[in-house]
Protein backbone atom coordinates (compact mmCIF):
# COMPACT_ATOMS: atom_id res chain seq x y z
CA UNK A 1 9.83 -32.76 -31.43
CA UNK A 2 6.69 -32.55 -29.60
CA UNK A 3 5.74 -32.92 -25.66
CA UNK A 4 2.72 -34.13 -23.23
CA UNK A 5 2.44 -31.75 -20.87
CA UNK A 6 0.34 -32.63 -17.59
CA UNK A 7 -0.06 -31.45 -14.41
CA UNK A 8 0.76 -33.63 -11.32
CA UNK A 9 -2.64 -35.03 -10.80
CA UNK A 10 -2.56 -36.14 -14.75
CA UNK A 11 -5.12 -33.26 -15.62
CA UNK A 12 -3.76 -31.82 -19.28
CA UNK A 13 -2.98 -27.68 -18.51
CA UNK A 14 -1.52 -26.66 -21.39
CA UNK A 15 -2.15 -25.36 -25.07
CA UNK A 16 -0.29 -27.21 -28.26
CA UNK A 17 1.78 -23.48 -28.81
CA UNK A 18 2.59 -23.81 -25.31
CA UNK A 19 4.08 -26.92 -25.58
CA UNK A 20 6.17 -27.04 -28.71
CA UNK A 21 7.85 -23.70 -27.34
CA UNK A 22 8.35 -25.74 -24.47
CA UNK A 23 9.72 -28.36 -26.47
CA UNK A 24 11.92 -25.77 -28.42
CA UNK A 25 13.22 -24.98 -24.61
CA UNK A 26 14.17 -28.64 -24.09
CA UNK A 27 15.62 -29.41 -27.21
CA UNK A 28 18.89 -31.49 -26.71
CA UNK A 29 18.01 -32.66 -23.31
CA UNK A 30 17.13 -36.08 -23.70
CA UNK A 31 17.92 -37.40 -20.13
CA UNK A 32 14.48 -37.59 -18.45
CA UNK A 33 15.92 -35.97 -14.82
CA UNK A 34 16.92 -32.66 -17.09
CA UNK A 35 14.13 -32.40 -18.56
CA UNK A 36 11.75 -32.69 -15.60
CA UNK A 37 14.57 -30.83 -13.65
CA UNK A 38 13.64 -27.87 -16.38
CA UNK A 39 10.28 -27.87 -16.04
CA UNK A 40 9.68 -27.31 -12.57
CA UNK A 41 6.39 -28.55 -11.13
CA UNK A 42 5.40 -29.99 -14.21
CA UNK A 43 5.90 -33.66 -15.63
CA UNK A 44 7.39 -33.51 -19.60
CA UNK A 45 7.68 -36.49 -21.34
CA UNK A 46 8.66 -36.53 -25.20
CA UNK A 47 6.60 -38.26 -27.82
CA UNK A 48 3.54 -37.52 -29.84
CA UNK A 49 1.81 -34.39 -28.68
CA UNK A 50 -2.13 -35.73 -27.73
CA UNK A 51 -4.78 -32.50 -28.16
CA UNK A 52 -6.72 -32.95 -25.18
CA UNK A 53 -10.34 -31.30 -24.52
CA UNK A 54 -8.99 -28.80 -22.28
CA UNK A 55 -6.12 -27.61 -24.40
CA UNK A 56 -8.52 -27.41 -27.43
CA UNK A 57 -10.93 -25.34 -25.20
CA UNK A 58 -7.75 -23.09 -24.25
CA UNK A 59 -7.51 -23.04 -27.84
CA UNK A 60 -11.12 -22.18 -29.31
CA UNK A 61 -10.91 -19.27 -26.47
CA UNK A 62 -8.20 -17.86 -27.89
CA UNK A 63 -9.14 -18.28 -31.29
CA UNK A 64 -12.27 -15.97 -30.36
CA UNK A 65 -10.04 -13.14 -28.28
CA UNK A 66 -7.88 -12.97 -31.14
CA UNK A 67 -11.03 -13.05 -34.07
CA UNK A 68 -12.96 -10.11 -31.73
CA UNK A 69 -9.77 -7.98 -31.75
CA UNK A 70 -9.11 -8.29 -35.37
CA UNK A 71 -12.64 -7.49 -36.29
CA UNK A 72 -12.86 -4.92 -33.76
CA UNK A 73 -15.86 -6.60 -32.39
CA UNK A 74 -17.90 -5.96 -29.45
CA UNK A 75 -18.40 -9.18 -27.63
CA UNK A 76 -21.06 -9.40 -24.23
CA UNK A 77 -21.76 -13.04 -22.81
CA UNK A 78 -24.30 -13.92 -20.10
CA UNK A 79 -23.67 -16.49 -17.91
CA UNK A 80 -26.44 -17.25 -15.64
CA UNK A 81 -27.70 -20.01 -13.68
CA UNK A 82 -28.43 -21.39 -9.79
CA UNK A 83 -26.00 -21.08 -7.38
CA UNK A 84 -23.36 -23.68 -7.58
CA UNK A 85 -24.08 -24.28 -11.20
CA UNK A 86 -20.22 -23.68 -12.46
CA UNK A 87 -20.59 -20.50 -13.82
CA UNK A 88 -17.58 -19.01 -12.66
CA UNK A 89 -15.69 -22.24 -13.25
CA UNK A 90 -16.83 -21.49 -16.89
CA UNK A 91 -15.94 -17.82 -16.99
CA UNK A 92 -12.38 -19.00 -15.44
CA UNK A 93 -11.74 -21.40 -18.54
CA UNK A 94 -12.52 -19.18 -21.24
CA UNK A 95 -10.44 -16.01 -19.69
CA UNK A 96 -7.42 -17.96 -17.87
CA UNK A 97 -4.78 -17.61 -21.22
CA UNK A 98 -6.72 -14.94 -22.39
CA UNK A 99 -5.81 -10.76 -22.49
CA UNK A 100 -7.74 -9.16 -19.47
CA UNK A 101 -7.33 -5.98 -21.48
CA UNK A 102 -9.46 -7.86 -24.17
CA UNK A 103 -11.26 -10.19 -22.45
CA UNK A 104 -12.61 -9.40 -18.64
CA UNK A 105 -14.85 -10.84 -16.24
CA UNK A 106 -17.69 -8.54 -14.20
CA UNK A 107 -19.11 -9.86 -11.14
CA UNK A 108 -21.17 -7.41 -9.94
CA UNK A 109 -22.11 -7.23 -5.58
CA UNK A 110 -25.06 -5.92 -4.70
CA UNK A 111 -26.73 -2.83 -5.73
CA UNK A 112 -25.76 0.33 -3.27
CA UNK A 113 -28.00 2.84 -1.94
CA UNK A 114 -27.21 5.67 -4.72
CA UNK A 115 -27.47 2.26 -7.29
CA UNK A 116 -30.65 1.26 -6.15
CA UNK A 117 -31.98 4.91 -7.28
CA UNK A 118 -30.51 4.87 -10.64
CA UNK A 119 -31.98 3.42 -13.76
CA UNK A 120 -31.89 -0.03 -13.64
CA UNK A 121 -29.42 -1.41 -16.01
CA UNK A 122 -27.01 1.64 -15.61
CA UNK A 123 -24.75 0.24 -13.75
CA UNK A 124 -24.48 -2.83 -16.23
CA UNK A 125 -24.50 -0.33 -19.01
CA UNK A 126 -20.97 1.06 -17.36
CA UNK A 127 -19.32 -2.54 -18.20
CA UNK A 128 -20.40 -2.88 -21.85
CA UNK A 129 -17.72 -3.32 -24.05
CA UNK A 130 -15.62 -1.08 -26.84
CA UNK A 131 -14.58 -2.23 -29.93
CA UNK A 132 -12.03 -5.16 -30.00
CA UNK A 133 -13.48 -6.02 -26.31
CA UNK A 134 -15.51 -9.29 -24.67
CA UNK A 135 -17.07 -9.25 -21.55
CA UNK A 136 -18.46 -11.70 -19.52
CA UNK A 137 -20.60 -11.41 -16.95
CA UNK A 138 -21.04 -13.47 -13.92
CA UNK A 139 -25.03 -13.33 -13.66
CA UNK A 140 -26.25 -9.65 -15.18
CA UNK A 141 -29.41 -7.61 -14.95
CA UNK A 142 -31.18 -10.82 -14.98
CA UNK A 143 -30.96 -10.62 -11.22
CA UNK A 144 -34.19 -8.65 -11.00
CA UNK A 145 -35.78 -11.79 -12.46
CA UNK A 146 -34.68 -14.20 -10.59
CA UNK A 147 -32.85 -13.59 -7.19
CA UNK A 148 -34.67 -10.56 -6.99
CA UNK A 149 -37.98 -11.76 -7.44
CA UNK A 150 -37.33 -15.21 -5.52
CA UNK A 151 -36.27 -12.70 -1.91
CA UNK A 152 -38.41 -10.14 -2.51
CA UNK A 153 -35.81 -6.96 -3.22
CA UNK A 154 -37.88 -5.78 -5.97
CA UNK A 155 -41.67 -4.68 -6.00
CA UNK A 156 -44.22 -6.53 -8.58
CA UNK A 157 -44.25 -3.00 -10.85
CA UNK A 158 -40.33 -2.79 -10.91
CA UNK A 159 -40.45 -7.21 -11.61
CA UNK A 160 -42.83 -5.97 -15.02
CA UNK A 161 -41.47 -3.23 -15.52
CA UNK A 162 -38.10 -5.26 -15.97
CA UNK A 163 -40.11 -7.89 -18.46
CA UNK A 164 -40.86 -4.82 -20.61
CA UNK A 165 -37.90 -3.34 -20.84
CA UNK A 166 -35.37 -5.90 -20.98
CA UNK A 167 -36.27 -6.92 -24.71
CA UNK A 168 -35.60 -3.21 -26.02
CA UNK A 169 -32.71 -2.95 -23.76
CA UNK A 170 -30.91 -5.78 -25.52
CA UNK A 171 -32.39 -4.61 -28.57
CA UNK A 172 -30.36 -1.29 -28.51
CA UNK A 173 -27.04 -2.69 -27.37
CA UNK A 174 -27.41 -5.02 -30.72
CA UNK A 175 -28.64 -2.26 -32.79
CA UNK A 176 -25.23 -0.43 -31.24
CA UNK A 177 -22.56 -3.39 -32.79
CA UNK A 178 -22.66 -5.93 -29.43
CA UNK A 179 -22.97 -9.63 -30.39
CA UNK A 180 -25.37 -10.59 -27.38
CA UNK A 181 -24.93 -14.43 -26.12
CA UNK A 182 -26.96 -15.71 -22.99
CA UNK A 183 -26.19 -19.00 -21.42
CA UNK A 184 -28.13 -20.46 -18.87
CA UNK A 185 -26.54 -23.47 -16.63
CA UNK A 186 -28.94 -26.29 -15.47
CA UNK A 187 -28.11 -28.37 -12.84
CA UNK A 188 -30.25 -30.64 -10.49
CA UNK A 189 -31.42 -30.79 -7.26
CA UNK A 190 -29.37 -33.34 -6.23
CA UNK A 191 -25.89 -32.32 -7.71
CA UNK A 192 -26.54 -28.39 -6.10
CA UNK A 193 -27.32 -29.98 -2.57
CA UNK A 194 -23.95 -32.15 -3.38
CA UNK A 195 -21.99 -28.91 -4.22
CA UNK A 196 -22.84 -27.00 -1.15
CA UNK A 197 -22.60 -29.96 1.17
CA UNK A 198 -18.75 -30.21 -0.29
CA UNK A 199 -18.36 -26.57 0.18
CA UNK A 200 -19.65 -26.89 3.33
CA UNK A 201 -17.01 -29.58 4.62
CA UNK A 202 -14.16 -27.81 2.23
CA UNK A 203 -12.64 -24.69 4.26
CA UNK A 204 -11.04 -23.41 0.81
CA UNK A 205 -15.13 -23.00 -0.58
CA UNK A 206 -16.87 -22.14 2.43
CA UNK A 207 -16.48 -18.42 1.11
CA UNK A 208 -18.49 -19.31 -1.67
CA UNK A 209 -21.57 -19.74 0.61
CA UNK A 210 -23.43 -16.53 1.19
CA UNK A 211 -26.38 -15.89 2.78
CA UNK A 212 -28.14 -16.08 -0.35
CA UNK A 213 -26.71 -19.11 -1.48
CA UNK A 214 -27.91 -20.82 1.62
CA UNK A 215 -31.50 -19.36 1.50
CA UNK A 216 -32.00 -20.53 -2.45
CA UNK A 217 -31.46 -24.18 -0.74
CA UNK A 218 -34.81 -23.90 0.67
CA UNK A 219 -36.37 -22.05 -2.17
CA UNK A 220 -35.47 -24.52 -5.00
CA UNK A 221 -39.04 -24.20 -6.30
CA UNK A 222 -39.37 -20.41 -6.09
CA UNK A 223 -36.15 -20.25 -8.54
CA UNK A 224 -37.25 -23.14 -10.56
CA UNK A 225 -40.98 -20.91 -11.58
CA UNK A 226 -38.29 -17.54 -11.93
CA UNK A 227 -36.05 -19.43 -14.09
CA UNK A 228 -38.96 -20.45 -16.16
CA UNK A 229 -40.82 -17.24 -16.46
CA UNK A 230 -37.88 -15.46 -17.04
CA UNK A 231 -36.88 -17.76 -19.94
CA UNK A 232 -40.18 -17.80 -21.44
CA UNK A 233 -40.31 -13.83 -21.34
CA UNK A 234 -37.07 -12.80 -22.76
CA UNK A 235 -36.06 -15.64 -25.11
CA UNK A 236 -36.14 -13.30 -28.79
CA UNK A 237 -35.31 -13.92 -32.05
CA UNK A 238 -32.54 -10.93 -31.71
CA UNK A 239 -31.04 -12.54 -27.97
CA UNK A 240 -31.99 -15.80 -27.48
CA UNK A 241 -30.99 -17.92 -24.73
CA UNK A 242 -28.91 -21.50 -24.67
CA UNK A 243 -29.08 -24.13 -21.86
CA UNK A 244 -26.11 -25.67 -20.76
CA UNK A 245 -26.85 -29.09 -18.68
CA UNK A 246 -23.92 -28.56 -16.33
CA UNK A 247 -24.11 -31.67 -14.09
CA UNK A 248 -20.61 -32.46 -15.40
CA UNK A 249 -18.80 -29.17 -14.52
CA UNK A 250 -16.12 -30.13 -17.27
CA UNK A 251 -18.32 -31.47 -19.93
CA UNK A 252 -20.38 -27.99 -19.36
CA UNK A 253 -17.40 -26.05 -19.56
CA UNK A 254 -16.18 -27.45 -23.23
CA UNK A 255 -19.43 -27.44 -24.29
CA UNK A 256 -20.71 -23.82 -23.38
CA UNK A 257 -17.06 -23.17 -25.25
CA UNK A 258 -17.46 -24.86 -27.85
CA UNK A 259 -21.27 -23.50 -28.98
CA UNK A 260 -19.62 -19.60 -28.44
CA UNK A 261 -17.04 -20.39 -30.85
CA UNK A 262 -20.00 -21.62 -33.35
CA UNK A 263 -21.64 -18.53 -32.66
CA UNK A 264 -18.94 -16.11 -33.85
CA UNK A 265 -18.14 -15.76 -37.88
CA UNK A 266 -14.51 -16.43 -37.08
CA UNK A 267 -12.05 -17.29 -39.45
CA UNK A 268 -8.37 -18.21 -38.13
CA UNK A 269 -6.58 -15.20 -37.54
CA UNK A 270 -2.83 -14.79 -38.98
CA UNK A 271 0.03 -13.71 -37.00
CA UNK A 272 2.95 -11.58 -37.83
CA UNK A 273 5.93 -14.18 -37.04
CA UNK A 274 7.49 -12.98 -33.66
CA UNK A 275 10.89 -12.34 -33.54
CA UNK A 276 13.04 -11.84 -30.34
CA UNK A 277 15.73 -8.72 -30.77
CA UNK A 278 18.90 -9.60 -29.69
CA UNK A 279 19.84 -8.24 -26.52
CA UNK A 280 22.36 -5.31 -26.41
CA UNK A 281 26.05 -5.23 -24.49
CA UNK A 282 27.34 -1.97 -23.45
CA UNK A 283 31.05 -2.16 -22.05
CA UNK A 284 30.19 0.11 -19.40
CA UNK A 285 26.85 -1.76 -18.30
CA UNK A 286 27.20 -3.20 -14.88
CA UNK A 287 24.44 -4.55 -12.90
CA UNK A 288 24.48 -2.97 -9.06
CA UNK A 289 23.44 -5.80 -6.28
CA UNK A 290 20.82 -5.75 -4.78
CA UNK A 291 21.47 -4.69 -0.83
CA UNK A 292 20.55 -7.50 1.47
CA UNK A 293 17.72 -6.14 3.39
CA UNK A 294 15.32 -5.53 0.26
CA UNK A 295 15.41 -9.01 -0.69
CA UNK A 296 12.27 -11.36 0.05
CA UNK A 297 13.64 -14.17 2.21
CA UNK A 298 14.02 -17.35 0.12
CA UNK A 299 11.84 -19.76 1.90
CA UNK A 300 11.01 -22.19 -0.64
């Protein structure tokens, strides 16, 4: 027995694990209004299970949690790109079914007062990894080269200073055990002035429009020459970077996915079988109620 498992809007959410257990859940209900009566929000229909992109994303993603904690590996990916470009949309895919103990996002504000005295990538340094970790971050010390440089929060010596040190830097974390990966998402003109117009007119997104945001707009060119320099300057043999065209937020999303999972020696990693103790009765057990006025009111 196998299900389809779909959210309202007909977008695929879930893994193929996911939904056989499912389908272990709902075995012997084959009236239709049970079945979507037990599933809640979601629409189940038996038949033929159909691996779609997303669920074989979900997949690869947890194929590399699970390889990085058997190996004990230390895993550090680099997402950076313009503003709007989908990099957190990214991030999001890859970590939603994922361990946050294992796997973790870092999305770093702007530097502080004591930060800005401190040696540069310190405060990157304090979010590296330990063994049987992966971290991604949400743009990294590559700041300094681009929105950095572009609005002028960083003097010329500090900007080549950065250049010089930057290759050594990465050097020594993959001299330490890290597996490096830098990914760089390339959108247009046109598609980021589409992006901010919709979170412009979209109340839910309007958050996502900082001050920054709004001043790269106008700068388009200034990042375009960063990007580029910084490319050209810190793309090594040891930490190279890959471009992800990210027009199609989905496409990138499967894609940038798909190329990490070719860039890690996994092999599939066996499981212990799982098996659920059976709960224990005690004659004296009895469950106290719960008194009235602790209980959240049930609205929905």
């Amino acid at each position: 027995m196998s299900v389809i498992f779909e959210l309202p809007d007909g977008r695929p959410e879930i893994s193929r694990v996911e939904a056989l257990e499912l389908a272990a859940l709902l075995e012997g209900r084959r009236n239709v209004s049970a079945i979507r009566a037990a599933s809640g929000p979601y629409i189940v229909m038996i038949g033929v299970y159909t691996a779609t992109p997303a669920a074989k994303a979900s997949t690869d993603a947890m194929r590399i949690h699970d390889w990085v904690v058997a190996k004990k590996l230390k895993l550090v990916v680099i997402f950076e790109g313009r503003d709007s470009a989908g990099k957190g949309g990214a991030i999001k895919r890859v970590t939603q079914r994922l361990n946050p103990r294992v796997c973790r996002a870092v999305a770093l504000p702007a530097p502080n007062e004591r930060e800005r005295t401190q040696w540069y990538f310190q405060r990157y340094a304090a979010h590296l990894p330990a063994a049987g970790e992966m971290v991604l971050f949400d743009r990294s010390w590559y700041n300094r080269a681009g929105v950095e440089r572009v609005m002028g929060f960083c003097t010329d010596d500090q900007y080549e200073e950065f250049f010089r040190s930057v290759p050594e830097f990465e050097k020594m974390l993959i001299r330490s055990g890290i597996q490096l990966i830098k990914y760089w998402f390339s959108i247009t003109d046109d598609e980021q002035e589409f992006r901010f117009t919709c979170r412009v007119h979209d109340p839910l997104k309007q958050w996502k429009l900082s001050p920054m945001d709004l001043e790269s707009r106008s700068r388009w060119e200034d990042y375009t020459k960063a990007k580029e320099i910084m490319l050209e300057r810190t793309h090594t043999a040891e930490a190279p970077w890959w471009v992800v065209h990210a027009v199609d937020k989905k496409k990138a999303r499967l894609n940038c996915i798909h190329h990490l999972l070719s860039q890690l020696p996994y092999q599939e990693v066996v499981r212990e079988p799982i098996v659920l103790p059976t709960r224990v009765h005690h004659e004296d057990y009895h469950r106290r109620p719960v008194p009235a006025e602790m209980m959240v009111p049930s609205v929905y």
